[in-house]
Protein backbone atom coordinates (compact mmCIF):
# COMPACT_ATOMS: atom_id res chain seq x y z
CA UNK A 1 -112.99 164.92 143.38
CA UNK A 2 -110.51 162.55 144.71
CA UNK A 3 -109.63 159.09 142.37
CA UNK A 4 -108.50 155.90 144.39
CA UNK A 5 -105.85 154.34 143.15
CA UNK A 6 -105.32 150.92 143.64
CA UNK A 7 -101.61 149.70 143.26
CA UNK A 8 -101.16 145.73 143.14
CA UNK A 9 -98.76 143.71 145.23
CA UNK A 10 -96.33 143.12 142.22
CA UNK A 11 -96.43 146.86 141.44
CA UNK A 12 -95.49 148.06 144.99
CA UNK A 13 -92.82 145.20 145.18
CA UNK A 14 -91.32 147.02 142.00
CA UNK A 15 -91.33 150.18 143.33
CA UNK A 16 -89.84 149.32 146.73
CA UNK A 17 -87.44 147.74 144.50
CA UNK A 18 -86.50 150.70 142.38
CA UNK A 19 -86.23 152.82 145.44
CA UNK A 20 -83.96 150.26 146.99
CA UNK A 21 -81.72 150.38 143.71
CA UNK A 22 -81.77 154.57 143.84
CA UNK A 23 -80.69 154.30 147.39
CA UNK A 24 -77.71 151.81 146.66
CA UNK A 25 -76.51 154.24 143.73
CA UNK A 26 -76.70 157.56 146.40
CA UNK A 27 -74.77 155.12 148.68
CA UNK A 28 -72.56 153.90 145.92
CA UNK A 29 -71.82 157.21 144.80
CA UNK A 30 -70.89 158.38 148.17
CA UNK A 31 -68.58 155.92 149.09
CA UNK A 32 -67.25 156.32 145.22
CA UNK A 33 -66.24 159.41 145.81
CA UNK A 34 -65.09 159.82 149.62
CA UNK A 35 -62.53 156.99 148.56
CA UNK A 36 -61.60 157.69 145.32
CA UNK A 37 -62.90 154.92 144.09
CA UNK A 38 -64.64 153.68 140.63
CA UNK A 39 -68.27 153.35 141.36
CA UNK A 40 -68.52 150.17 138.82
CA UNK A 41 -66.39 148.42 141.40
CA UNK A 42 -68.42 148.80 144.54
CA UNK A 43 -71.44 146.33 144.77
CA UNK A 44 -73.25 145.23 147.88
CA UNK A 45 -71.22 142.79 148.24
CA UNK A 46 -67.81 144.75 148.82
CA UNK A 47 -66.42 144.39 151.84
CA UNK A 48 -64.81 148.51 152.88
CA UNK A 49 -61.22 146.81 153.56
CA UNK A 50 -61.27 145.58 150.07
CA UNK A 51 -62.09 149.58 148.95
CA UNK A 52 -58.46 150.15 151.73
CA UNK A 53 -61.11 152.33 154.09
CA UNK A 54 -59.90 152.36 157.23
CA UNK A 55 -62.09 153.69 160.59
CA UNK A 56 -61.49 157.12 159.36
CA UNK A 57 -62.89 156.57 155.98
CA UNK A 58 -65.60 154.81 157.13
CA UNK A 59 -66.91 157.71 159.67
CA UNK A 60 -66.33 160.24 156.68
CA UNK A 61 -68.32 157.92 154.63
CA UNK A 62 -71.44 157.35 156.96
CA UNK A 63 -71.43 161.11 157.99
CA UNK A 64 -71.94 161.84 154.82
CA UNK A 65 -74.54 158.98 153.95
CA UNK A 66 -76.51 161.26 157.41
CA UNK A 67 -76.38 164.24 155.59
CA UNK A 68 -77.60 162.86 151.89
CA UNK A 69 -80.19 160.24 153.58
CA UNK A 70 -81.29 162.73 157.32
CA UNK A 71 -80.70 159.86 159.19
CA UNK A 72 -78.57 159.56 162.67
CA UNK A 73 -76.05 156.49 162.48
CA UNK A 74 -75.31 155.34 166.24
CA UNK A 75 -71.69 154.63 167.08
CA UNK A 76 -72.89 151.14 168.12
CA UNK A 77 -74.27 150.55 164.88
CA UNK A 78 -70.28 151.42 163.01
CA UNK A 79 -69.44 148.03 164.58
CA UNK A 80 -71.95 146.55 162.97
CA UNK A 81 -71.24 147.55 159.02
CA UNK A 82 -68.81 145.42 157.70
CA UNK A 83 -69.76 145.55 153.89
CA UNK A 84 -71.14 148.07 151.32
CA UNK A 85 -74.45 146.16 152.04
CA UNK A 86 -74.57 146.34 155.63
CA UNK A 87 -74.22 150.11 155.44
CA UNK A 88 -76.94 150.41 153.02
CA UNK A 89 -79.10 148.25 154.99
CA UNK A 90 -78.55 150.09 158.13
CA UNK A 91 -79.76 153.32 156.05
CA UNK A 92 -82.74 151.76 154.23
CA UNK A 93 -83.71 150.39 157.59
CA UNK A 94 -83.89 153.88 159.25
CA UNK A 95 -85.68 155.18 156.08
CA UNK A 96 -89.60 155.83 156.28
């Protein structure tokens, strides 16, 4: 026998919420540790020239973010990511 379950509005927006906050830590972490860099500091907000990544930093970075999230970044979306935040909406974007 199969139960329905029936989630509310609130709950799902809580969930999509903590997912989105899991996601930002595997991205966090990522960056964290490709540049040597204390995880505490980055935020969504952080712009990768104030974390000194240059081009080649930033391709290690979102090569790795395909691996840890199976997603294919498109070189004309690299022109796009300016900030920690853009690069974790670009991945939460190509997430199911």
């Amino acid at each position: 026998m199969t139960r329905s379950v029936n989630i509310s509005a609130g709950v799902k927006k809580q969930m999509r919420r903590t997912d989105s906050n899991m996601e930002f830590e595997k991205i966090r972490d990522v960056i964290a540790e490709v540049l040597d860099a204390e995880p505490e500091e980055i935020t969504e907000e952080t712009d990768f020239t104030e974390l000194d990544a240059d081009s080649l930093d930033l391709f290690q970075i979102l090569t790795e973010l395909e691996d840890v999230f199976g997603v294919e970044i498109l070189t004309e979306q690299i022109d796009q990511i300016r900030t920690v935040g853009d690069a974790a909406d670009l991945i939460r974007n190509m997430l199911p």
